[in-house]
C-alpha atoms as a PDB file:
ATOM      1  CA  UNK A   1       0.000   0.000   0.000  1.00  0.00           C
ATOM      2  CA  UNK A   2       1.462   3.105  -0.869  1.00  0.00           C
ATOM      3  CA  UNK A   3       2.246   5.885   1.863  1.00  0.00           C
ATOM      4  CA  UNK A   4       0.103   8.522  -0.856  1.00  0.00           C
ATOM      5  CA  UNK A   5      -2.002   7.784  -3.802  1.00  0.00           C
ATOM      6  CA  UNK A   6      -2.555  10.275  -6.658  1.00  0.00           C
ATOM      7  CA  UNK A   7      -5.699  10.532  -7.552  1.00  0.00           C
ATOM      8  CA  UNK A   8      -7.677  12.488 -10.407  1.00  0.00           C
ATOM      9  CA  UNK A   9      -9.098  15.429  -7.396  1.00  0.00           C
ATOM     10  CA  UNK A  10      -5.221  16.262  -7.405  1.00  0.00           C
ATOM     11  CA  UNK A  11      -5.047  17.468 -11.162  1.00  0.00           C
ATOM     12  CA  UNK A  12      -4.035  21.046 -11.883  1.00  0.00           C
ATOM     13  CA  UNK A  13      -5.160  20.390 -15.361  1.00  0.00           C
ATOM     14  CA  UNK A  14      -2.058  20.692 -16.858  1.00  0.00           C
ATOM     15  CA  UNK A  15      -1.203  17.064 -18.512  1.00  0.00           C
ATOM     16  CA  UNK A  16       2.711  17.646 -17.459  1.00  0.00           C
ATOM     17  CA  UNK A  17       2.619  18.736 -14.540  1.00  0.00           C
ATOM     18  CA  UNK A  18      -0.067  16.231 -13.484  1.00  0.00           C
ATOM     19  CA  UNK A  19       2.799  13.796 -14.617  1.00  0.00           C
ATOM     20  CA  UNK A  20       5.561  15.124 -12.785  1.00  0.00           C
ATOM     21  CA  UNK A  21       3.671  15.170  -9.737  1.00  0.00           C
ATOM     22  CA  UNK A  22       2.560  11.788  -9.717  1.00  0.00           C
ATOM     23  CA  UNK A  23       6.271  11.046 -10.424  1.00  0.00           C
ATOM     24  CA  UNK A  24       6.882  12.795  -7.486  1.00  0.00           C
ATOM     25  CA  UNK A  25       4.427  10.252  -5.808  1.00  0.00           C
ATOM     26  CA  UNK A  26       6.699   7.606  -6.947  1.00  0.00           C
ATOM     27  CA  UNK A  27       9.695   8.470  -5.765  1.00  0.00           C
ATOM     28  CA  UNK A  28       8.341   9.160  -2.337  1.00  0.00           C
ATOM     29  CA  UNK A  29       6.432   5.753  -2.469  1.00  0.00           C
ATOM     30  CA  UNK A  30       9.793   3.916  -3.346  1.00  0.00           C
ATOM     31  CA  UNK A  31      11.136   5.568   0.051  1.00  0.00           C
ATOM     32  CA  UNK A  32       8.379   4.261   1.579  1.00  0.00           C
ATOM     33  CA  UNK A  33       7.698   1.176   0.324  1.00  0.00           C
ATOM     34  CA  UNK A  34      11.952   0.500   1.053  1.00  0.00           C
ATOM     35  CA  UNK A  35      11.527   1.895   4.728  1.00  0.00           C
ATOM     36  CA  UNK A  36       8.687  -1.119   5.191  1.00  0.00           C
ATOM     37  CA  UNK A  37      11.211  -3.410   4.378  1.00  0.00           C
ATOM     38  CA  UNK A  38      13.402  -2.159   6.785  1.00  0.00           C
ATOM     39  CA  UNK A  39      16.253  -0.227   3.984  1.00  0.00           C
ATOM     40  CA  UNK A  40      14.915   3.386   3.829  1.00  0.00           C
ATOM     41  CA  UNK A  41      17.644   4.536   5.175  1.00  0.00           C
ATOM     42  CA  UNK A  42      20.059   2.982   2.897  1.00  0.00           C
ATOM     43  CA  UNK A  43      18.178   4.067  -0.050  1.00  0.00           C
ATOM     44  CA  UNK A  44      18.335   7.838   1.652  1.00  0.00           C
ATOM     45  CA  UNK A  45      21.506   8.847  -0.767  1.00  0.00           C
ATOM     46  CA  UNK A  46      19.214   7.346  -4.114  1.00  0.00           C
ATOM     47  CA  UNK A  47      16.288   9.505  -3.130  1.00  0.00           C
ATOM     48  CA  UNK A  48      17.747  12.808  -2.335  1.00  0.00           C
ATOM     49  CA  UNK A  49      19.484  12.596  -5.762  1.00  0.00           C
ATOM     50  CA  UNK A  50      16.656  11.910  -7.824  1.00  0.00           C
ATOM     51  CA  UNK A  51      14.410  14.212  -5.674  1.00  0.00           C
ATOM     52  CA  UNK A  52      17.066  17.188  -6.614  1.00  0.00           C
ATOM     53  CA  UNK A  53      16.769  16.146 -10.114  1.00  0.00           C
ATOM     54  CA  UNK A  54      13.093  15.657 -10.246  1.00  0.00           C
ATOM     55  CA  UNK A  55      12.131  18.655  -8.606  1.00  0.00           C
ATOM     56  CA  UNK A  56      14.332  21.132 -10.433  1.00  0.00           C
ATOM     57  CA  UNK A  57      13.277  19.863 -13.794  1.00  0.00           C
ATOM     58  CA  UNK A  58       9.525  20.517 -12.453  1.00  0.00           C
ATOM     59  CA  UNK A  59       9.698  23.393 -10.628  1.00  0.00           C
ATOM     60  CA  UNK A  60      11.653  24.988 -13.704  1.00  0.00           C
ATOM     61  CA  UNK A  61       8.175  23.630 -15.588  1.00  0.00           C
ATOM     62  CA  UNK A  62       5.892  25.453 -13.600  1.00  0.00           C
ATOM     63  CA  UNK A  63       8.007  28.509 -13.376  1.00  0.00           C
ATOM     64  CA  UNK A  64       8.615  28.934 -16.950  1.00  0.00           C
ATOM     65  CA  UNK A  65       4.373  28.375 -17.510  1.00  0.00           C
ATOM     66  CA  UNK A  66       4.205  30.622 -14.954  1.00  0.00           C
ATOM     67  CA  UNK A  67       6.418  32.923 -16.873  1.00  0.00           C
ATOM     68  CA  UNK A  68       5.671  32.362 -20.359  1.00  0.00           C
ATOM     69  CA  UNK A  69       1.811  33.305 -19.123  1.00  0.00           C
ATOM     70  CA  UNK A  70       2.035  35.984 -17.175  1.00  0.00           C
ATOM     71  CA  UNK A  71       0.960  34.403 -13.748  1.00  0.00           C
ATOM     72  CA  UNK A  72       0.868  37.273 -11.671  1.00  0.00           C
ATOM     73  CA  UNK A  73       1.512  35.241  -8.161  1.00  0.00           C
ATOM     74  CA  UNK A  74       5.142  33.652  -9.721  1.00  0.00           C
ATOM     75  CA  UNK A  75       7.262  35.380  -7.529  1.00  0.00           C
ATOM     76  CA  UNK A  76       5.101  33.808  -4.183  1.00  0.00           C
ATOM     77  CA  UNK A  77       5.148  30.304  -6.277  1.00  0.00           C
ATOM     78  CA  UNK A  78       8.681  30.591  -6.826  1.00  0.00           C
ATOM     79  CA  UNK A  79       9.357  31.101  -3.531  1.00  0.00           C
ATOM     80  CA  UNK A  80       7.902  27.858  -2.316  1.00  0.00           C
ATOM     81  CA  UNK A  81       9.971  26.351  -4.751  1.00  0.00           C
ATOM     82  CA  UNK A  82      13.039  27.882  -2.976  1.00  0.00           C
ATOM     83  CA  UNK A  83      12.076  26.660   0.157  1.00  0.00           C
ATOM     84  CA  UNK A  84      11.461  22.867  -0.624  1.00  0.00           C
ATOM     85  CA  UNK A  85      14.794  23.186  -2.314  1.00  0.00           C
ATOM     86  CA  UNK A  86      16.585  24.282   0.361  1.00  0.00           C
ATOM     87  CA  UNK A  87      15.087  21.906   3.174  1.00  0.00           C
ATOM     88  CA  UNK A  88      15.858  19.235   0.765  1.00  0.00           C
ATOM     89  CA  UNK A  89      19.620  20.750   0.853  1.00  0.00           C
ATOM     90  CA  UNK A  90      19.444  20.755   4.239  1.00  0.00           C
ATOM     91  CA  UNK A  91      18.502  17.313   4.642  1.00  0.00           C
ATOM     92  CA  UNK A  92      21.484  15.862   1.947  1.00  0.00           C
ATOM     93  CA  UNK A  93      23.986  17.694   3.971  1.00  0.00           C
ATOM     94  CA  UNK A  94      23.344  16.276   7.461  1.00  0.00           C
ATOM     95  CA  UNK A  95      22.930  13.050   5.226  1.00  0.00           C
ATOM     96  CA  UNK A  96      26.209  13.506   3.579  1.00  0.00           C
ATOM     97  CA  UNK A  97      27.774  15.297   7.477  1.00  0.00           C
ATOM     98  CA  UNK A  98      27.098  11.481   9.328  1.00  0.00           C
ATOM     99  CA  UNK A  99      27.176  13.622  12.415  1.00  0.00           C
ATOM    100  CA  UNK A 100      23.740  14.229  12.149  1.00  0.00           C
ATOM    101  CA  UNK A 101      21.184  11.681  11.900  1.00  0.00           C
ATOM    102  CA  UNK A 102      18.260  11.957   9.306  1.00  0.00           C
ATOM    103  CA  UNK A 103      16.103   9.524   8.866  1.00  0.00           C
ATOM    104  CA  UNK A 104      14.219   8.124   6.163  1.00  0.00           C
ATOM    105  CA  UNK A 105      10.621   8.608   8.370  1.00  0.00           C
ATOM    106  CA  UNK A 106      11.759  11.904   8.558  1.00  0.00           C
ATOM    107  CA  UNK A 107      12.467  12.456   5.045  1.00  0.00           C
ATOM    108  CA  UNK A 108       9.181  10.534   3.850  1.00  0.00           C
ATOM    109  CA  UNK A 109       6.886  12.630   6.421  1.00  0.00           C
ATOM    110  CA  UNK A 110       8.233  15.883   5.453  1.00  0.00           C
ATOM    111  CA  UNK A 111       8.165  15.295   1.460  1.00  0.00           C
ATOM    112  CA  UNK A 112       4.223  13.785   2.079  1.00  0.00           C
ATOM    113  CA  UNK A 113       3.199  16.704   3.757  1.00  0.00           C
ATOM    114  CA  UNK A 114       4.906  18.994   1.543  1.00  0.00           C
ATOM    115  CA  UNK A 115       3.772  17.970  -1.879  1.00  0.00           C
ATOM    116  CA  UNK A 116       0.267  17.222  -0.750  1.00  0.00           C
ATOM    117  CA  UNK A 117       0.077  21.035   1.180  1.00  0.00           C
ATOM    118  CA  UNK A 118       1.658  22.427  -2.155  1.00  0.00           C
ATOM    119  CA  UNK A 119      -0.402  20.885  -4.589  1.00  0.00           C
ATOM    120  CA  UNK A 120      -3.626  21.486  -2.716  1.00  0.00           C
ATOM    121  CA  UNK A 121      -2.742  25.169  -1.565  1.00  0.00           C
ATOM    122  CA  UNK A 122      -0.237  26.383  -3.796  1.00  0.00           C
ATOM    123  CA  UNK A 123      -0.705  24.901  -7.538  1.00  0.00           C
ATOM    124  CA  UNK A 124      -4.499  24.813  -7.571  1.00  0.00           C
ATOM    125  CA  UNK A 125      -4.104  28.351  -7.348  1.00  0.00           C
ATOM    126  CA  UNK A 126      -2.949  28.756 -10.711  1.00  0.00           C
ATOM    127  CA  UNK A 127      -5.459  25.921 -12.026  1.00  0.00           C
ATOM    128  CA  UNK A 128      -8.078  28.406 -13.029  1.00  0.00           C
ATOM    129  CA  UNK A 129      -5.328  30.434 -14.647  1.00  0.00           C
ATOM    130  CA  UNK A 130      -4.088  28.017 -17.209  1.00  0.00           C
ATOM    131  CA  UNK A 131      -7.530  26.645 -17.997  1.00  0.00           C
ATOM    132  CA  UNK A 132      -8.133  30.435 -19.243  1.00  0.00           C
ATOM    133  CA  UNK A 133      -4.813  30.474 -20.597  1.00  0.00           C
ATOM    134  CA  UNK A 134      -5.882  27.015 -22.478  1.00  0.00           C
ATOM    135  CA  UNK A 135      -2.748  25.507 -21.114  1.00  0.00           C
ATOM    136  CA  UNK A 136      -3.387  21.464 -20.879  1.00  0.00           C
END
């Protein structure tokens, strides 16, 4: 059982950004799925890679939409982005430091409660404004 499902109520209604999100899901399910099996931990280093990579590649997405559209709350959106980024940094370096201990629950809860929050807060705010935009 997966730790969160994607599901259709989660669309922004833009087909590739629906996509990277429920990549997003994936990754954080293959953390979870490895911590029930007792190797979360060791699969820490994995995740936080692909997470970087994933999440720049999306964020850049949205932003240039954003962008490219005139989305007049970008600068707020961006910002988010920034954030995640940089408690995701924060996470690979006590990772990387040993001398302080990060876990994978720790990781998992914090990436769960983060993409659901911004999804549901953050990116449905520009739903309507693509769908005007006709961006699909």
């Amino acid at each position: 059982m997966p730790l969160i499902s994607w599901t259709n109520e989660l669309s922004v209604g833009v087909g590739q950004l629906d996509s990277d999100h429920q990549m997003l899901f994936g990754i954080i399910n293959e953390l979870y799925d490895a911590m029930r099996e007792g190797h979360g931990d060791e699969l820490l280093e994995s995740i936080f890679s692909r997470l970087k990579e994933y999440t720049y590649t999306h964020f850049w997405k949205e932003e240039f939409l954003m962008k490219s559209y005139g989305y007049a709350d970008y600068p707020g959106h961006k910002l988010h982005h920034e954030e995640m980024i940089n408690q995701l940094d924060k996470f690979m370096v006590r990772y990387a430091a040993k001398s302080s201990n990060v876990s994978a629950v720790e990781v998992s809860q914090f990436l769960q409660d983060w993409l659901m929050t911004h999804i549901k807060q953050e990116d449905f705010r520009y739903k309507p404004f693509f769908k005007e935009k006709g961006v699909i």
